[in-house]
C-alpha atoms as a PDB file:
ATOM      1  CA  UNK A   1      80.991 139.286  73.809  1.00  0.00           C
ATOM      2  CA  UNK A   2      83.293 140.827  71.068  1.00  0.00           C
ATOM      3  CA  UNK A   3      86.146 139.327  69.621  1.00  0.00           C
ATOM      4  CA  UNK A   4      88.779 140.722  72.391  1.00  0.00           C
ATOM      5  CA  UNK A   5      86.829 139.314  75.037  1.00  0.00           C
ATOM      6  CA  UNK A   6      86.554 135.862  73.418  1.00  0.00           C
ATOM      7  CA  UNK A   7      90.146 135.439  73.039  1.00  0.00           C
ATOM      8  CA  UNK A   8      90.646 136.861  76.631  1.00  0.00           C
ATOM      9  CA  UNK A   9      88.248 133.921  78.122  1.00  0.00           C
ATOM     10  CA  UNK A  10      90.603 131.836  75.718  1.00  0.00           C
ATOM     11  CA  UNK A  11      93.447 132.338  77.434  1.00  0.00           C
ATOM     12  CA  UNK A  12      92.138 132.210  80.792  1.00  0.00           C
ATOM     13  CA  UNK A  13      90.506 128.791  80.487  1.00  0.00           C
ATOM     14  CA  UNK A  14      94.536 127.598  78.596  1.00  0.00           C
ATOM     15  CA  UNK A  15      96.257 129.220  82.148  1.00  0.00           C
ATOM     16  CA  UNK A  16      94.153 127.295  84.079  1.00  0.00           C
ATOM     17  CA  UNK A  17      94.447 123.790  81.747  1.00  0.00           C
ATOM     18  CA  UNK A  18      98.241 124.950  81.883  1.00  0.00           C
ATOM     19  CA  UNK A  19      97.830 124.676  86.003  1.00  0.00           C
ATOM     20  CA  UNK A  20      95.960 121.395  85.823  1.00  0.00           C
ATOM     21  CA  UNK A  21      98.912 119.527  84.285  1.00  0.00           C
ATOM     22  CA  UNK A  22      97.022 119.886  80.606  1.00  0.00           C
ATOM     23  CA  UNK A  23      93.139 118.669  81.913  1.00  0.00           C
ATOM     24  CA  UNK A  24      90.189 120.608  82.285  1.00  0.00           C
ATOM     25  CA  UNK A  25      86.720 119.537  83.437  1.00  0.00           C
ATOM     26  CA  UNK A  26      83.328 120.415  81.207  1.00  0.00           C
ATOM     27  CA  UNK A  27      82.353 121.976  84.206  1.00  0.00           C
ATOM     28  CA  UNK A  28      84.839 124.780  83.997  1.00  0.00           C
ATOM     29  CA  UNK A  29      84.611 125.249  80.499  1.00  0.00           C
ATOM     30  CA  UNK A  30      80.650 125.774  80.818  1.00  0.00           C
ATOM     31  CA  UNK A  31      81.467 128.518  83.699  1.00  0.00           C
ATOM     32  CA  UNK A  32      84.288 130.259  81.234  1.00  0.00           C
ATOM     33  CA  UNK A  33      82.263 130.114  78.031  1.00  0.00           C
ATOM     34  CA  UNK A  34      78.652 130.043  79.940  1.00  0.00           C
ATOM     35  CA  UNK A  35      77.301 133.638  79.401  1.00  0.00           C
ATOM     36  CA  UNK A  36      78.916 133.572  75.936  1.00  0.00           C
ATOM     37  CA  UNK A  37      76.298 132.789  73.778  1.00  0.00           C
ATOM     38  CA  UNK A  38      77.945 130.239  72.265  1.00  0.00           C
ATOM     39  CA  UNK A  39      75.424 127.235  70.250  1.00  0.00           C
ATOM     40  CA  UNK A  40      76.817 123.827  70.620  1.00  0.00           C
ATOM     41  CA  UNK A  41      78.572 123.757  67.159  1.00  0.00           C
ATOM     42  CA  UNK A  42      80.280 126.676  68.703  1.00  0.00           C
ATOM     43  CA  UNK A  43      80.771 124.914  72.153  1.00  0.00           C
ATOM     44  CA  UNK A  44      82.095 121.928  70.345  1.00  0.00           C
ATOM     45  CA  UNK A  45      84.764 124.238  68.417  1.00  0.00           C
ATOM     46  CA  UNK A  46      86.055 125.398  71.598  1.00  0.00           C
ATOM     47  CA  UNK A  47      86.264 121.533  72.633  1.00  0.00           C
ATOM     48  CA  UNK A  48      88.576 120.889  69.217  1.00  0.00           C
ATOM     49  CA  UNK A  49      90.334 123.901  69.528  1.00  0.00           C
ATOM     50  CA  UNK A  50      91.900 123.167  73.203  1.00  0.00           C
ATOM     51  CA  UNK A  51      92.545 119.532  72.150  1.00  0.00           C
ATOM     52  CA  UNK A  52      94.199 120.173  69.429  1.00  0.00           C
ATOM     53  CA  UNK A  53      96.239 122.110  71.677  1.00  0.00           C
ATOM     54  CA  UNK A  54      97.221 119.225  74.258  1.00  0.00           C
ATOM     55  CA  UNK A  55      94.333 119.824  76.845  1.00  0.00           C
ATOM     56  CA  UNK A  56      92.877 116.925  77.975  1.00  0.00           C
ATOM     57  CA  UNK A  57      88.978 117.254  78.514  1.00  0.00           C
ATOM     58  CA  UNK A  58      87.821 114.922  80.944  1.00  0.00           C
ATOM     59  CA  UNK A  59      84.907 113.131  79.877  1.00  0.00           C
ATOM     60  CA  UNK A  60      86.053 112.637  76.517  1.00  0.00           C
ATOM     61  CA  UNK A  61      87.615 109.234  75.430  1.00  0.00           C
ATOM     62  CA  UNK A  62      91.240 109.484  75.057  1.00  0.00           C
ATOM     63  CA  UNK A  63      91.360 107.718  71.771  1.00  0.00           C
ATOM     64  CA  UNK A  64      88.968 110.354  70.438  1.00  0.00           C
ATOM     65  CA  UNK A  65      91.486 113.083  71.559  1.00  0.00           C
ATOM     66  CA  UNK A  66      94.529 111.755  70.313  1.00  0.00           C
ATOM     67  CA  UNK A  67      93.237 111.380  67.157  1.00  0.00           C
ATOM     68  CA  UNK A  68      91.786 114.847  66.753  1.00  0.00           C
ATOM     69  CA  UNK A  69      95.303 116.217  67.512  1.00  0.00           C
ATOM     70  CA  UNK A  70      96.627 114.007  65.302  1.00  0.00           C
ATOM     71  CA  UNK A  71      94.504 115.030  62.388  1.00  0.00           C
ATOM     72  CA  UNK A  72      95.600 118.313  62.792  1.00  0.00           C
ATOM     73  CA  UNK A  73      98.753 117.604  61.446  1.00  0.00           C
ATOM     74  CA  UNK A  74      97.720 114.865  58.232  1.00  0.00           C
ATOM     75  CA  UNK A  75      96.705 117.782  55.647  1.00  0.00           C
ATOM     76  CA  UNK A  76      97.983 116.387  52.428  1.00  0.00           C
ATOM     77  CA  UNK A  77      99.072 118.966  50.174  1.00  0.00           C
ATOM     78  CA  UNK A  78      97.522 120.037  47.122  1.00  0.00           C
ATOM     79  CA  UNK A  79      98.633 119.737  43.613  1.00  0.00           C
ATOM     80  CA  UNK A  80      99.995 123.196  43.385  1.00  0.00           C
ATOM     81  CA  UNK A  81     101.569 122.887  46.597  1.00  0.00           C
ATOM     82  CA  UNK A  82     103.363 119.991  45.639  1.00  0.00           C
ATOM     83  CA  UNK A  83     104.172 121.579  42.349  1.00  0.00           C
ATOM     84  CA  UNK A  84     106.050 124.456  44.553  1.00  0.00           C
ATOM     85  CA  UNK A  85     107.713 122.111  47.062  1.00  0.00           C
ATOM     86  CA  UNK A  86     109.900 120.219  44.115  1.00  0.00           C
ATOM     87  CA  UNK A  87     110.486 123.453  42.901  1.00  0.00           C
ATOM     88  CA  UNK A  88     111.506 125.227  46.389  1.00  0.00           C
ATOM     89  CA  UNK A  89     113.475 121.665  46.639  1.00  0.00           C
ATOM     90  CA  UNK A  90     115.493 121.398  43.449  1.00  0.00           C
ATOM     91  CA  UNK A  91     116.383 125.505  44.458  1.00  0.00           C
ATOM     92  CA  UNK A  92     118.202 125.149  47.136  1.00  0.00           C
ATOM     93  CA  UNK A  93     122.278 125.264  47.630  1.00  0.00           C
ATOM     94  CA  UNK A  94     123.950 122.516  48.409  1.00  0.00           C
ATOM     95  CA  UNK A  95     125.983 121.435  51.858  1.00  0.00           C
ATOM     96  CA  UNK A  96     129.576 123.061  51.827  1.00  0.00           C
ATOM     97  CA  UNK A  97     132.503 121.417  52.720  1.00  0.00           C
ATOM     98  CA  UNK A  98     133.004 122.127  56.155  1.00  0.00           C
ATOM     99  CA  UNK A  99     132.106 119.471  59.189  1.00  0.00           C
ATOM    100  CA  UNK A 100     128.782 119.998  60.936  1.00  0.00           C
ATOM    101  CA  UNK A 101     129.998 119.586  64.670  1.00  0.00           C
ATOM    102  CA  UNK A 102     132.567 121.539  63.340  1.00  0.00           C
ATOM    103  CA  UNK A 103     130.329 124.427  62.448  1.00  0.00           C
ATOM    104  CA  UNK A 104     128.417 124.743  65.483  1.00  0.00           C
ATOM    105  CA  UNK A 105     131.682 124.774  67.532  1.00  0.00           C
ATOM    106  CA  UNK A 106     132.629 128.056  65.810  1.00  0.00           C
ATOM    107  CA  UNK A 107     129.051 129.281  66.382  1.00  0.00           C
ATOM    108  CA  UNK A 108     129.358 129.029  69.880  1.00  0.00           C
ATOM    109  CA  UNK A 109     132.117 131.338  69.451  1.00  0.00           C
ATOM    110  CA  UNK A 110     130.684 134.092  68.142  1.00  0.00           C
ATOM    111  CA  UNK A 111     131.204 133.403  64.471  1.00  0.00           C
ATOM    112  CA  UNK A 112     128.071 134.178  62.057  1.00  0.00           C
ATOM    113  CA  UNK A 113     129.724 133.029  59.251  1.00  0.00           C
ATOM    114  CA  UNK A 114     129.275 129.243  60.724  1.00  0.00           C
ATOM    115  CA  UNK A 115     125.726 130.479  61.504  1.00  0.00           C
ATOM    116  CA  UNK A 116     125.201 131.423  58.011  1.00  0.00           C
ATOM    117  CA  UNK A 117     126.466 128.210  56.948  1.00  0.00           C
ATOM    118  CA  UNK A 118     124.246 126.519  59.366  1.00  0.00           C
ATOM    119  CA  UNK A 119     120.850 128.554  58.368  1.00  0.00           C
ATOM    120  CA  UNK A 120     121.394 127.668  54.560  1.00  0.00           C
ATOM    121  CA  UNK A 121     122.429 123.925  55.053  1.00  0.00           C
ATOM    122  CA  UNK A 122     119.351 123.009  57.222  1.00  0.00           C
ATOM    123  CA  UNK A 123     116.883 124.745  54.598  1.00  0.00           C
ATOM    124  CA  UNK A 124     115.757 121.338  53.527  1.00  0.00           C
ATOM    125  CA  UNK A 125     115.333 120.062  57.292  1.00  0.00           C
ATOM    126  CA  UNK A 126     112.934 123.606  57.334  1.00  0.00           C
ATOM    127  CA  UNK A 127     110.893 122.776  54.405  1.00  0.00           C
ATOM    128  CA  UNK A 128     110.652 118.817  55.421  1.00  0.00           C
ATOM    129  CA  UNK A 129     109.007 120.329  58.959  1.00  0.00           C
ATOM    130  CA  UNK A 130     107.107 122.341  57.020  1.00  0.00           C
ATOM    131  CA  UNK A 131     105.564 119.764  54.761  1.00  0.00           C
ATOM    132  CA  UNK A 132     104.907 117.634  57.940  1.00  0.00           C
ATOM    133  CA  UNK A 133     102.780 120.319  60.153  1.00  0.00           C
ATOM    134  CA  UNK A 134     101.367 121.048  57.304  1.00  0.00           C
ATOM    135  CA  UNK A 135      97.482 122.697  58.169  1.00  0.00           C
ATOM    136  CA  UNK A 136      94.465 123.910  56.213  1.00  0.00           C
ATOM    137  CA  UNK A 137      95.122 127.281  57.775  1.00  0.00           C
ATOM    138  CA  UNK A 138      98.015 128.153  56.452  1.00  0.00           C
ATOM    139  CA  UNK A 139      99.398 127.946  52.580  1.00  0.00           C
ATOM    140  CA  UNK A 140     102.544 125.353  52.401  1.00  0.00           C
ATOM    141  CA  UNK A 141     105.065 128.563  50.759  1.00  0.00           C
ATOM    142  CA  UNK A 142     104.211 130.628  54.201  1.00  0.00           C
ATOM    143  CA  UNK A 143     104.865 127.630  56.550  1.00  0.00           C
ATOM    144  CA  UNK A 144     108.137 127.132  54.987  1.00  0.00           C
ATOM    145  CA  UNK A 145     108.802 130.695  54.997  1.00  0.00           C
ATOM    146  CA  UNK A 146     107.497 130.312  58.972  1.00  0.00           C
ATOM    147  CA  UNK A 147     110.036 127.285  59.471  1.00  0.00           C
ATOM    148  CA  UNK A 148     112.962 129.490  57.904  1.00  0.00           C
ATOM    149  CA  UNK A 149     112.474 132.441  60.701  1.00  0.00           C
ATOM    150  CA  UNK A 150     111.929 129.401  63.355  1.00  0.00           C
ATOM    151  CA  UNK A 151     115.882 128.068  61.472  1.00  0.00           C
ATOM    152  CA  UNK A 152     116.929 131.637  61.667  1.00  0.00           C
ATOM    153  CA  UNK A 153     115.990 132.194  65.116  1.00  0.00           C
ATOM    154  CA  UNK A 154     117.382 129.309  66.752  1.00  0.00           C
ATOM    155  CA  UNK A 155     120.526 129.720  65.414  1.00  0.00           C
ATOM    156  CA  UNK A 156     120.227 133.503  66.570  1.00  0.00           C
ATOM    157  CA  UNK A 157     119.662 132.444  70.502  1.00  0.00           C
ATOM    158  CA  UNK A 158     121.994 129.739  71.054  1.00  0.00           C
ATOM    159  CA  UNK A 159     123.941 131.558  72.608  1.00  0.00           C
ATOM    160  CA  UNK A 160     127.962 130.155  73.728  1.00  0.00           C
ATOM    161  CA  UNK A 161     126.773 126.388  74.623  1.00  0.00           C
ATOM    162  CA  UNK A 162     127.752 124.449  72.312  1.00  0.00           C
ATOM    163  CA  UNK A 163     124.470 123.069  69.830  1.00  0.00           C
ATOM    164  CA  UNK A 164     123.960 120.129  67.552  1.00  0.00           C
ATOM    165  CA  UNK A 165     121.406 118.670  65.017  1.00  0.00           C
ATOM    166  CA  UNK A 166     118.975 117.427  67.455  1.00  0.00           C
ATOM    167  CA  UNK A 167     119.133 120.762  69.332  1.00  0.00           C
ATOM    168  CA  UNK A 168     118.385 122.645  66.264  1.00  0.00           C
ATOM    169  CA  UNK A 169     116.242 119.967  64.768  1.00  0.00           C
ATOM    170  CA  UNK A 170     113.888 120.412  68.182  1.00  0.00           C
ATOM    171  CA  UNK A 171     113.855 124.537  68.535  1.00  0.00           C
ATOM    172  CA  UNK A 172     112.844 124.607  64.979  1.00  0.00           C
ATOM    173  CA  UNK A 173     109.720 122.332  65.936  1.00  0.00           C
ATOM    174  CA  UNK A 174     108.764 124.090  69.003  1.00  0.00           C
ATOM    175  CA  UNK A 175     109.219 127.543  66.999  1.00  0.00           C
ATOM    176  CA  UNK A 176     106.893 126.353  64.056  1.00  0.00           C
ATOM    177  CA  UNK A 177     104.052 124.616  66.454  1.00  0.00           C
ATOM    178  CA  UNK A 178     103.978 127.877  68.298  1.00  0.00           C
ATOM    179  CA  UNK A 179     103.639 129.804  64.722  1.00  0.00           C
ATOM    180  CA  UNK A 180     100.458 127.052  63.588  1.00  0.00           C
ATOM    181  CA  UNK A 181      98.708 126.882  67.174  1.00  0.00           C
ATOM    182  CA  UNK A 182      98.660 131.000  66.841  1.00  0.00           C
ATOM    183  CA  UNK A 183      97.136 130.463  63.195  1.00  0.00           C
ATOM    184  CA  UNK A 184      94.772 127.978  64.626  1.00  0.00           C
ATOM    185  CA  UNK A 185      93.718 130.173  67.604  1.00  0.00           C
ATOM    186  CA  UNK A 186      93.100 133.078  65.278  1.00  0.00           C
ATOM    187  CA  UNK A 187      90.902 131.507  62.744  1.00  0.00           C
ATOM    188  CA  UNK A 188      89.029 129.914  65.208  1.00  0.00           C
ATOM    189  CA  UNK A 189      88.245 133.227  66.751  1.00  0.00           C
ATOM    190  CA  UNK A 190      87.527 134.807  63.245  1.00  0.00           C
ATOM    191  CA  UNK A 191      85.066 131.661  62.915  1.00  0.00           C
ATOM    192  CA  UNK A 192      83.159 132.271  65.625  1.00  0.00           C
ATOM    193  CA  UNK A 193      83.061 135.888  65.370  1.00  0.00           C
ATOM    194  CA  UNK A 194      81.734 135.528  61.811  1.00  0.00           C
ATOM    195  CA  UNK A 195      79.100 132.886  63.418  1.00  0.00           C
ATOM    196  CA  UNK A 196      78.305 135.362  66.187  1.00  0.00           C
ATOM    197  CA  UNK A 197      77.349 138.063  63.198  1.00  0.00           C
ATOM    198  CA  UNK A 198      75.423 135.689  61.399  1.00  0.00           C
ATOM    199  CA  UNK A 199      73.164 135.018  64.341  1.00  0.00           C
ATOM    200  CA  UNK A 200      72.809 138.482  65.338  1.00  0.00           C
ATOM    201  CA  UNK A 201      71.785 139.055  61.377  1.00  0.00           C
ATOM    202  CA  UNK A 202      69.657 136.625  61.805  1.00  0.00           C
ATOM    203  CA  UNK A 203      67.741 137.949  64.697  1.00  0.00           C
ATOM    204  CA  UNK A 204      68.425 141.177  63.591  1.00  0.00           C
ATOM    205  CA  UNK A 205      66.301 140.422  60.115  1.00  0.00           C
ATOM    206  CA  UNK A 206      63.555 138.833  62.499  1.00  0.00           C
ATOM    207  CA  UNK A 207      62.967 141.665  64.652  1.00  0.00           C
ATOM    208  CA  UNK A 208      62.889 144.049  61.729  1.00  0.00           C
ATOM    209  CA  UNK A 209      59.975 141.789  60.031  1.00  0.00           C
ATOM    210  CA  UNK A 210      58.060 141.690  63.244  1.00  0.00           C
ATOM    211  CA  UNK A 211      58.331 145.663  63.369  1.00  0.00           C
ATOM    212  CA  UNK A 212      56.698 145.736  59.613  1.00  0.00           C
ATOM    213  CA  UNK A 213      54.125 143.663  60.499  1.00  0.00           C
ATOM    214  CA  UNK A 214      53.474 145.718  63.943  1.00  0.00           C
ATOM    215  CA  UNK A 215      54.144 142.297  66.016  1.00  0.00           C
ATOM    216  CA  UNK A 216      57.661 143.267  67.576  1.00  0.00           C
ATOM    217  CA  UNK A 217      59.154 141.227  70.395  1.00  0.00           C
ATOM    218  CA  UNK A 218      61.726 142.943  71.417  1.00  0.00           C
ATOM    219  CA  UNK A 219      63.468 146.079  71.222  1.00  0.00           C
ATOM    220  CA  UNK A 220      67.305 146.338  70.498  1.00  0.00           C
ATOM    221  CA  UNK A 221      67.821 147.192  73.957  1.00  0.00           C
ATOM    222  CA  UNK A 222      66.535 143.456  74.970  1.00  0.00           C
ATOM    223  CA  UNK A 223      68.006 142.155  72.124  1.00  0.00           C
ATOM    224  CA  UNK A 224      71.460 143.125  73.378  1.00  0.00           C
ATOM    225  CA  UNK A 225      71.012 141.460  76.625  1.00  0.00           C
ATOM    226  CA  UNK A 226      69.405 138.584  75.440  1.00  0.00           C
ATOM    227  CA  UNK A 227      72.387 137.922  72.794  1.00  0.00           C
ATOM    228  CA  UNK A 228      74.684 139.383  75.673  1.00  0.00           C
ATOM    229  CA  UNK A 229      76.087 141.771  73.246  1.00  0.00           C
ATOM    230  CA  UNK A 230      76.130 145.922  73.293  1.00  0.00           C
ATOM    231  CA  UNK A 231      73.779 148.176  71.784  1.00  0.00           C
ATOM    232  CA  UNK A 232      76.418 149.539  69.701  1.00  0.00           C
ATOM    233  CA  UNK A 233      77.780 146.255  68.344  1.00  0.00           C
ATOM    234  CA  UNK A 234      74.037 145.235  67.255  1.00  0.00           C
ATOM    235  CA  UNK A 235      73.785 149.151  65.919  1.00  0.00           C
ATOM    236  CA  UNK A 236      77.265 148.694  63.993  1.00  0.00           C
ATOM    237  CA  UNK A 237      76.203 144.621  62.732  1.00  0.00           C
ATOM    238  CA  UNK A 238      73.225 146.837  61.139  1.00  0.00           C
ATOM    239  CA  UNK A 239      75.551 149.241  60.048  1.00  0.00           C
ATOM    240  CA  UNK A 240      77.457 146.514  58.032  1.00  0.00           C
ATOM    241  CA  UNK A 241      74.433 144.442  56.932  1.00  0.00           C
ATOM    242  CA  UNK A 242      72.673 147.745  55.556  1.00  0.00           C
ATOM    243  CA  UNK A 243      69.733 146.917  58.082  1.00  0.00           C
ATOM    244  CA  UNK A 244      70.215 150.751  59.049  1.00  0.00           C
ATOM    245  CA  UNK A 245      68.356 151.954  56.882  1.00  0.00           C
END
């Protein structure tokens, strides 16, 4: 299974979570991720991974899952993050003059000056969300600079309703979750590709000492099916190993 293929079984086993009110069963995560190869650390990475994204897994003590999802979000910052935050901080312009009701009245009116206004007085509110979904995955100057397009985009598609500070406050979160569960989904996909290469390495390595010493188990082509991957993948693994040779 290559990396495409991964993510594809992914997203199927989220659509059906998302039909099941959140839950899933082990059951149906077996059959989704069954013929993938997967060892249990990997197994148990898939568990994390759709927790952390909301899904209920029956079996699993709900205590145990809220916490996991919570942890997600308690990354302290380092030093030099911190370091950058008062210095983003102290940076930034202060609050005009004009009303804040009164400013998103005239941006649902078509005016971008009061959405200009808007975007450069809730800069702090950006950063603040920022520092709070803070992650491992991604370094504290992007996720502000992630929160920012979430501020920017928000104000963007209000369209003529009239907003306020909890409406903007709210699209911002939703906006920035989206941009971390994306960062969360991709790393955890670059994980276990990198563990699927390793193992294949591994095997690869053990089949090509068998071969020296004239005890071979298996060729590549049962290799591939035993590891449920293609011939060409193993061929191109060797390729980037230097086990071509």
């Amino acid at each position: 299974m290559n990396v495409q293929e991964f993510q594809d079984k992914l997203k199927e086993i989220q659509s059906l979570a998302r039909r099941q009110e959140n839950s899933l069963k082990a059951e149906q995560i077996r059959n989704t991720f069954g013929k993938a190869g997967l060892d249990e650390k990997q197994l148990a990475g898939v568990l994390k991974y759709l927790i952390s994204q909301g899904i209920s897994i029956e079996g699993i003590e709900a205590a145990d899952q809220t916490e996991e999802k919570e942890a997600r979000r308690q990354t302290p910052l380092t030093k030099e993050e911190k370091a950058y935050l008062k210095e983003y901080m102290d940076g930034l312009p202060g609050a005009g003059e004009s009303p804040e009701e009164s400013l998103f009245r005239e941006m649902a009116k078509g005016s971008r000056e009061a959405a200009r206004e808007l975007s450069s007085r809730y800069l702090k509110e950006a950063a603040e969300l920022a520092v709070e979904m803070n992650t491992e995955d991604i370094f504290l100057p992007d996720l502000i600079q992630e929160a920012n397009l979430c501020l920017l985009q928000s104000l963007e598609n209000a369209g003529n309703e009239i907003r306020d500070r909890q409406w903007l406050l709210e699209e911002m979160r939703k906006g920035l979750e989206a941009v971390c569960q994306r960062q969360e989904q991709q790393k955890f996909s670059d994980d276990s590709l990198v563990a699927r290469v390793e193992k294949l390495e591994k095997a690869v390595r053990e089949l090509s000492d068998d071969e020296e010493e004239g005890k071979s188990s298996f060729s590549i082509n049962e290799l591939a099916i035993i590891l449920d991957m293609d011939v060409e993948e193993i061929r191109d693994t060797l390729r980037l190993t230097g086990d071509d040779k």
